[in-house]
Protein backbone atom coordinates (compact mmCIF):
# COMPACT_ATOMS: atom_id res chain seq x y z
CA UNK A 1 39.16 -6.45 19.50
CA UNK A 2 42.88 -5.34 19.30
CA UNK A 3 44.70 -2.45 17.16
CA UNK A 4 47.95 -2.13 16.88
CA UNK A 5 50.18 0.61 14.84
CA UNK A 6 53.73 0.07 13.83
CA UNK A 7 55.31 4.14 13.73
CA UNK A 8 56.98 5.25 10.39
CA UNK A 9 60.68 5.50 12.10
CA UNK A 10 62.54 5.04 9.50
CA UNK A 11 64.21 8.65 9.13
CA UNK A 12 64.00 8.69 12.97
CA UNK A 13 65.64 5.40 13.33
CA UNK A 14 68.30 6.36 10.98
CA UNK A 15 69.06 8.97 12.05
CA UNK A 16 69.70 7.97 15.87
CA UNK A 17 71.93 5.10 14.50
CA UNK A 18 73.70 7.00 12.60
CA UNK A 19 74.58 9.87 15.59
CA UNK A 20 75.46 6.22 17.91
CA UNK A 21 77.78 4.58 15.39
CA UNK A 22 79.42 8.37 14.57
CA UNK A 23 79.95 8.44 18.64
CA UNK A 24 81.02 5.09 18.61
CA UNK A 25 84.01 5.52 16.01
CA UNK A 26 85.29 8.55 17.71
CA UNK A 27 85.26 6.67 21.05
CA UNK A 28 87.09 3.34 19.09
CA UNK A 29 90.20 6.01 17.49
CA UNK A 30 90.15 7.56 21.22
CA UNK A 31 90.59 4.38 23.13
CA UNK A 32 93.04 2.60 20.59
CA UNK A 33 95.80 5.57 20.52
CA UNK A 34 94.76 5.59 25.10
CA UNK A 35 95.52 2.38 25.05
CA UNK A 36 98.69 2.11 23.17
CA UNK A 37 99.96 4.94 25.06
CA UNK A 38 99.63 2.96 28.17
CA UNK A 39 100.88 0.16 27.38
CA UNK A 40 103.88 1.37 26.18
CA UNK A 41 104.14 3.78 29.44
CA UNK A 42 103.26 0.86 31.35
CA UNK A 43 105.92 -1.72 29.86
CA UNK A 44 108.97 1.09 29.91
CA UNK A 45 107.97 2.50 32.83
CA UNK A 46 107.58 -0.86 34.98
CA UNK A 47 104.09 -0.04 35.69
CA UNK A 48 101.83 -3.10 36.10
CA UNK A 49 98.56 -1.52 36.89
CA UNK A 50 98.72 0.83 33.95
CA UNK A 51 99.47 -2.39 31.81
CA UNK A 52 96.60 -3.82 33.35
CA UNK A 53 94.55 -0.17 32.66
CA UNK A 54 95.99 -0.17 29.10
CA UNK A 55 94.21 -3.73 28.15
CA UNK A 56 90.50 -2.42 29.96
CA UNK A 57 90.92 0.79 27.47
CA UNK A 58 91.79 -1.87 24.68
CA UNK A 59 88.51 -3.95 25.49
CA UNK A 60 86.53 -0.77 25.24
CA UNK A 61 88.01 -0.62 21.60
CA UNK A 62 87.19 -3.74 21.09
CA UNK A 63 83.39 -3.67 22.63
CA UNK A 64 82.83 -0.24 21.30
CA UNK A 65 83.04 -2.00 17.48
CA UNK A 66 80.48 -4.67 18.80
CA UNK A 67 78.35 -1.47 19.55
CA UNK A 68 78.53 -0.72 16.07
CA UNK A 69 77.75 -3.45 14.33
CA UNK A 70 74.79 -4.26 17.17
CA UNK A 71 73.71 -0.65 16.09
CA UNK A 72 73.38 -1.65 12.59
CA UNK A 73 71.80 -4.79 13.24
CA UNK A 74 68.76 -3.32 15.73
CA UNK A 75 67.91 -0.82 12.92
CA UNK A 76 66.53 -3.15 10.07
CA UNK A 77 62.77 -3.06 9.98
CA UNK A 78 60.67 -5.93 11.51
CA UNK A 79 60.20 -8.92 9.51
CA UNK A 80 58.44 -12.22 9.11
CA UNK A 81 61.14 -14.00 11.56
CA UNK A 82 61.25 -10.47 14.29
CA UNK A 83 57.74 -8.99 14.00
CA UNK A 84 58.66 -6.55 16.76
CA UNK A 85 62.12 -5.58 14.97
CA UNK A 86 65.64 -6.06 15.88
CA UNK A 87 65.89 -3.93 18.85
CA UNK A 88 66.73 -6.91 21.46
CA UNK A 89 70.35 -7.21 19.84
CA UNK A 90 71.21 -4.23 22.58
CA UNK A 91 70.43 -6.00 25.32
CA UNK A 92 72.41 -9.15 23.86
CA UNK A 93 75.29 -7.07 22.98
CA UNK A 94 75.01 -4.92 26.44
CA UNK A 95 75.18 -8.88 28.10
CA UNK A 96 77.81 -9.49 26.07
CA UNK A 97 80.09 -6.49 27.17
CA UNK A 98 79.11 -7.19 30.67
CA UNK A 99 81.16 -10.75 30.75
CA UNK A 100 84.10 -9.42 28.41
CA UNK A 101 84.15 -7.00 31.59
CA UNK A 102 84.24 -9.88 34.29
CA UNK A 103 86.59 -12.02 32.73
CA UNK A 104 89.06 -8.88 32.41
CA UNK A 105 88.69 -8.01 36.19
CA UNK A 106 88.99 -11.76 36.43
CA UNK A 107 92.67 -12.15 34.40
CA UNK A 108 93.73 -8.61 36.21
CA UNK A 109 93.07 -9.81 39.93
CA UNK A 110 94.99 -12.80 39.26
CA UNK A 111 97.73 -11.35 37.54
CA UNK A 112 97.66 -8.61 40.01
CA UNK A 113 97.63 -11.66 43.19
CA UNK A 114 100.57 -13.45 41.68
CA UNK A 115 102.86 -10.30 41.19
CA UNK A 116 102.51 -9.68 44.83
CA UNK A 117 102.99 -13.34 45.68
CA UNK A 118 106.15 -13.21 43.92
CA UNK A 119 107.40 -10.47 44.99
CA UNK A 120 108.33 -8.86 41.70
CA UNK A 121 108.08 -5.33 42.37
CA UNK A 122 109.15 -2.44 40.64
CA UNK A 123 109.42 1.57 40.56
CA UNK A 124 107.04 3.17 37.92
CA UNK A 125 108.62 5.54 35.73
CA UNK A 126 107.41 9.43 36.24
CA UNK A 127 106.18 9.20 32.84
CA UNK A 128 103.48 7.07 34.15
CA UNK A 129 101.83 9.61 35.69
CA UNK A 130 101.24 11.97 33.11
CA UNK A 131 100.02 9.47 30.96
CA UNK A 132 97.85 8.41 33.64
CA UNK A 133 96.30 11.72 34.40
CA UNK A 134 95.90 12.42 30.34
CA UNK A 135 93.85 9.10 30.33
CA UNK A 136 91.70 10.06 33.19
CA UNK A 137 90.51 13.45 31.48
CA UNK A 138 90.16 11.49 28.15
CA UNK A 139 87.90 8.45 29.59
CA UNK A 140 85.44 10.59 32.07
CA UNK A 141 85.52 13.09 29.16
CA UNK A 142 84.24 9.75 27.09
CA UNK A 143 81.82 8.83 29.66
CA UNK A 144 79.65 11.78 29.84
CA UNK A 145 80.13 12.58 26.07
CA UNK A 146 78.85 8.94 25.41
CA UNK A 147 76.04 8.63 27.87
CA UNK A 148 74.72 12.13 27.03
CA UNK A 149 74.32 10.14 23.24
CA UNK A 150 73.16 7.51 24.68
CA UNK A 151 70.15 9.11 26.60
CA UNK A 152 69.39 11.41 23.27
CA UNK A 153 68.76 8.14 20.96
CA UNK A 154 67.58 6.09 23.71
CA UNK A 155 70.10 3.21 23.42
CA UNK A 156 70.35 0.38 25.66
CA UNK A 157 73.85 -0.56 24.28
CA UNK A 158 75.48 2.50 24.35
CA UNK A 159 74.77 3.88 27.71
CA UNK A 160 76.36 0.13 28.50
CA UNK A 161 79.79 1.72 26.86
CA UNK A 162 79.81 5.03 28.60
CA UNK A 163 79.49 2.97 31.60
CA UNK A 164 82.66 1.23 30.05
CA UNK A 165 84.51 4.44 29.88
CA UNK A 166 83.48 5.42 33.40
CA UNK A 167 85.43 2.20 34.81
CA UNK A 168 88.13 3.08 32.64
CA UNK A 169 88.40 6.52 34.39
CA UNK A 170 87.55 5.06 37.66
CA UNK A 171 90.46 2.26 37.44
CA UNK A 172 92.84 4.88 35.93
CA UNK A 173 92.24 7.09 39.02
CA UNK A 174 93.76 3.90 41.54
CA UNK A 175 96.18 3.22 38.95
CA UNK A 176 97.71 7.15 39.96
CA UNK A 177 97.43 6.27 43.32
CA UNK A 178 99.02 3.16 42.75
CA UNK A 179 102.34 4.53 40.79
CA UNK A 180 102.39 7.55 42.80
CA UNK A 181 102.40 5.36 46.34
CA UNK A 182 105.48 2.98 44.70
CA UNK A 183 107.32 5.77 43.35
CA UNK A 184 107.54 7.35 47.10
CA UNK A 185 108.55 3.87 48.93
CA UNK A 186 105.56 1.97 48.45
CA UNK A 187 106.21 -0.26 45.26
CA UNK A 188 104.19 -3.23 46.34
CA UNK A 189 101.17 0.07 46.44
CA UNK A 190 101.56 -0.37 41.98
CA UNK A 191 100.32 -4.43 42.12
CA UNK A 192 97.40 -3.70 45.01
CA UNK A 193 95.93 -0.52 42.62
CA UNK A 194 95.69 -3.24 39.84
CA UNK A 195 94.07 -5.53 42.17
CA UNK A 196 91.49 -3.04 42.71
CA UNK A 197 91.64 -1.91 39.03
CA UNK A 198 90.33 -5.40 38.53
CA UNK A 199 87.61 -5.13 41.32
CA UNK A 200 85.80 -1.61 39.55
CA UNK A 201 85.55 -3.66 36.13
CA UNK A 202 83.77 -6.95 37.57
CA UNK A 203 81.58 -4.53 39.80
CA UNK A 204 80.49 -2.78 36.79
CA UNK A 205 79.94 -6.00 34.51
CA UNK A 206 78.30 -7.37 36.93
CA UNK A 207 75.39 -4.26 37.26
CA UNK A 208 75.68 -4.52 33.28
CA UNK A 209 74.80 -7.90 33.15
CA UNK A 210 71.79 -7.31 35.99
CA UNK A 211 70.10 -4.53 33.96
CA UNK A 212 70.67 -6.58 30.39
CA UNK A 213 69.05 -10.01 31.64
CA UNK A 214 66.03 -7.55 33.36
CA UNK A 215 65.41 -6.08 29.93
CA UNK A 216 65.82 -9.33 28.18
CA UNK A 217 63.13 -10.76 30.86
CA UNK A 218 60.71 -8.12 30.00
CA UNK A 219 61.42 -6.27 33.03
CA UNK A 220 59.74 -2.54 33.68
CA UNK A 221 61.85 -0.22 32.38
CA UNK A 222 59.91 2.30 34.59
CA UNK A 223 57.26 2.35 37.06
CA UNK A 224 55.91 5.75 36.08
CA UNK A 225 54.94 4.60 32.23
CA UNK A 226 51.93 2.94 33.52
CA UNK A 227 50.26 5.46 35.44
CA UNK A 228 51.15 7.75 32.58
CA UNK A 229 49.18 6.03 30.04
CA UNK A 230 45.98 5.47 32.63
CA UNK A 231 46.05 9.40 32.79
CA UNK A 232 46.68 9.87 29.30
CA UNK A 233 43.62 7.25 28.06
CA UNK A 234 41.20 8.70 30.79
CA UNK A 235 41.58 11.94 29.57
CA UNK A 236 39.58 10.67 26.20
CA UNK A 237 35.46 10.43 26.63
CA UNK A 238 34.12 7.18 26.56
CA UNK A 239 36.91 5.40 28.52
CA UNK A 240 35.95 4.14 31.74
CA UNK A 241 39.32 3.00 32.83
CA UNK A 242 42.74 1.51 31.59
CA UNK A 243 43.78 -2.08 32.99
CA UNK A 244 46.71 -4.84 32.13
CA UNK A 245 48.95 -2.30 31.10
CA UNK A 246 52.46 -4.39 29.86
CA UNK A 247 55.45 -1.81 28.46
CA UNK A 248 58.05 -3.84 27.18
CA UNK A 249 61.56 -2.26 25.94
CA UNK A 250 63.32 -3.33 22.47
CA UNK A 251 66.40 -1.61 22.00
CA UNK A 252 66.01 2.19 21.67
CA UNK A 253 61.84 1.78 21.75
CA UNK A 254 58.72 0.73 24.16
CA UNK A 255 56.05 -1.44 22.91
CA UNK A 256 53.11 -1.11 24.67
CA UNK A 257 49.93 -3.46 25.32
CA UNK A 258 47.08 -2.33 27.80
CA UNK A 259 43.11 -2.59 28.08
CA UNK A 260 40.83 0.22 27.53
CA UNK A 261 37.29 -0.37 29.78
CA UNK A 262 34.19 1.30 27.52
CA UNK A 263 30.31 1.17 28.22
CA UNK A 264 29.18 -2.11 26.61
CA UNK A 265 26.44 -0.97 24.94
CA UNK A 266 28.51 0.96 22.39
CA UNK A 267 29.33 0.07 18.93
CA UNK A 268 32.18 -2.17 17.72
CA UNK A 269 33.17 0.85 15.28
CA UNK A 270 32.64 3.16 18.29
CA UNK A 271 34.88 0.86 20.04
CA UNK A 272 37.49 1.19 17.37
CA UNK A 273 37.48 4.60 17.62
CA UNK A 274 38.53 4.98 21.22
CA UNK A 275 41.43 2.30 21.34
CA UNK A 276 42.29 4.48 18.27
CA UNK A 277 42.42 7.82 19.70
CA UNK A 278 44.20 6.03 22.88
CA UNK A 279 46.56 4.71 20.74
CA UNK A 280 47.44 7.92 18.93
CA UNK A 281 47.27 10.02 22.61
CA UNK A 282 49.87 7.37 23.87
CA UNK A 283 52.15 7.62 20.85
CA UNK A 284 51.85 10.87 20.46
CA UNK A 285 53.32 11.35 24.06
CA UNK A 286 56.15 9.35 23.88
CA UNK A 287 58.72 9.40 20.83
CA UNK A 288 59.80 6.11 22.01
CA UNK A 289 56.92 3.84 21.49
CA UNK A 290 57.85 1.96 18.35
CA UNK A 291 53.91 0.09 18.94
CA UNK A 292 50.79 -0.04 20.76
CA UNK A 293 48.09 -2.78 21.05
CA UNK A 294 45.19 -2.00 22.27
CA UNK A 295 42.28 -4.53 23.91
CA UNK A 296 39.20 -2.91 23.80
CA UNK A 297 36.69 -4.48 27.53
CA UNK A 298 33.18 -3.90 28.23
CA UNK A 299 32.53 -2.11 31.63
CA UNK A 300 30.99 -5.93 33.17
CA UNK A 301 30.11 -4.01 36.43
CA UNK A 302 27.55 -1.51 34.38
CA UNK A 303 26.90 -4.22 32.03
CA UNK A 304 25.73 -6.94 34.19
CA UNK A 305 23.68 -4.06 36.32
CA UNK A 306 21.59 -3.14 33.43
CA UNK A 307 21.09 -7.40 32.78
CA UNK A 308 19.75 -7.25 36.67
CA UNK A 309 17.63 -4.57 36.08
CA UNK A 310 15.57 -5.85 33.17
């Protein structure tokens, strides 16, 4: 015997999407005017790394819309084709931003290699670094602002684009280093930070793409949810234990399947009952589990003991 409840989350569900995409379109208008900034900086001011810095803050731009619209998508209710909703779309898109974030540091370490091959060094402009140093404030600014609304809606997705940010400020950080070290005898200093640059963004799409293919696999999202439900369901009379419990994440929710142990001899309605009140106990706990199916098991040891007996 299974139940299973599907929550009313409409309202709740709109209204987290609606905070994410409002987050998301400040952090787009932020990163487009960051990055023109430093590209024009960059080209005028012979910097290469902040060139290179200006077109990661342009791909968070560009992701940050993908956000969006994956946003949008992972809200519409569950249907005949997705009966447990859209939600896996952030784990797709969060893959997705992971390998636009390689195959940057990818282009960047190249570009970066061949400059120094070449030889073609130049003297950034001071300029550099105060756009530099404005860009740093803006993107961990970004970061904390964006994971903080990612941890309040629960989004897979966006906490992937505050991670984005975080490289930003983390590559804009060498990038100083870089322009300061050429502009005090060191030019060759400008090529190496955007070498490293590179490095930081195909570190981080590379942990992005680990924790999107776990969640896509069905992976734990934590090891305490278990033992948190077997506490929660023993608390109720009439359950002898809790066993097979499976949490699975999609999107911003949890959906949860598990096996209540009761004494055999009990009604199916009485049966009911408990995997109901378990249900509602687990739900009731958590705001993010989206659904709940419950198995309701005969206690075989107790069972087959009373068969012995008679």
């Amino acid at each position: 015997m299974k139940t299973s409840n599907l929550k009313e989350v409409d309202k709740q569900g709109f209204d987290r999407h609606k905070y994410g995409e409002k987050v998301c379109i400040q952090m787009t208008l932020l990163n487009i005017v960051l990055s023109t900034a430093k590209l024009i900086a960059g080209i005028f001011g012979n910097s290469m790394a902040l060139i290179a810095d200006a077109f990661h803050s342009l791909t968070d731009a560009i992701t940050t819309v993908g956000v969006i619209i994956c946003l949008r998508i992972s809200k519409r209710p569950p249907d005949k084709e997705h009966p447990y909703g859209h939600g896996k779309i952030e784990s797709i898109a969060a893959k997705m931003i992971a390998l636009v974030l390689i195959g940057l540091g990818i282009a960047m370490l190249i570009a970066a290699v061949r400059t120094i091959m070449t030889g073609n060094l130049l003297i950034p402009a001071g300029i550099t670094i105060w756009v530099v140093i404005v860009s740093i404030i803006a993107k961990e600014f970004s970061y904390w602002y964006t994971l903080n609304a990612a941890k309040k809606i629960n989004s897979t997705v966006l906490a992937a684009d505050a991670w984005h940010h975080r490289t930003d400020a983390l590559s804009s950080i060498a990038v100083l280093f870089g322009i300061i070290g050429a502009r005090m005898g060191f030019p060759i200093l400008d090529p190496i930070m955007a070498g490293l640059v590179s490095l930081f963004i195909m570190w981080a799409g590379y942990k992005l793409l680990r924790e999107s293919v776990d969640e896509l696999m069905d992976t734990l999202p934590d090891n305490d949810i278990p033992k948190g439900i077997e506490e929660l369901c023993s608390e109720i009379p009439g359950v002898r234990g809790v066993r097979n419990i499976k949490v699975r994440k999609y999107g911003s929710f949890l959906v949860i399947d598990c096996v209540i142990v009761v004494d055999p001899l009990i009604t199916v309605e009485e049966g009911h009952q408990l995997a109901s009140l378990s249900k509602k106990k687990i739900m009731e706990n958590d705001d993010n589990i989206r659904e709940v199916f419950i198995h309701v098991s005969p206690n075989e040891k107790r069972h087959q003991g009373e068969i012995e007996n008679k």
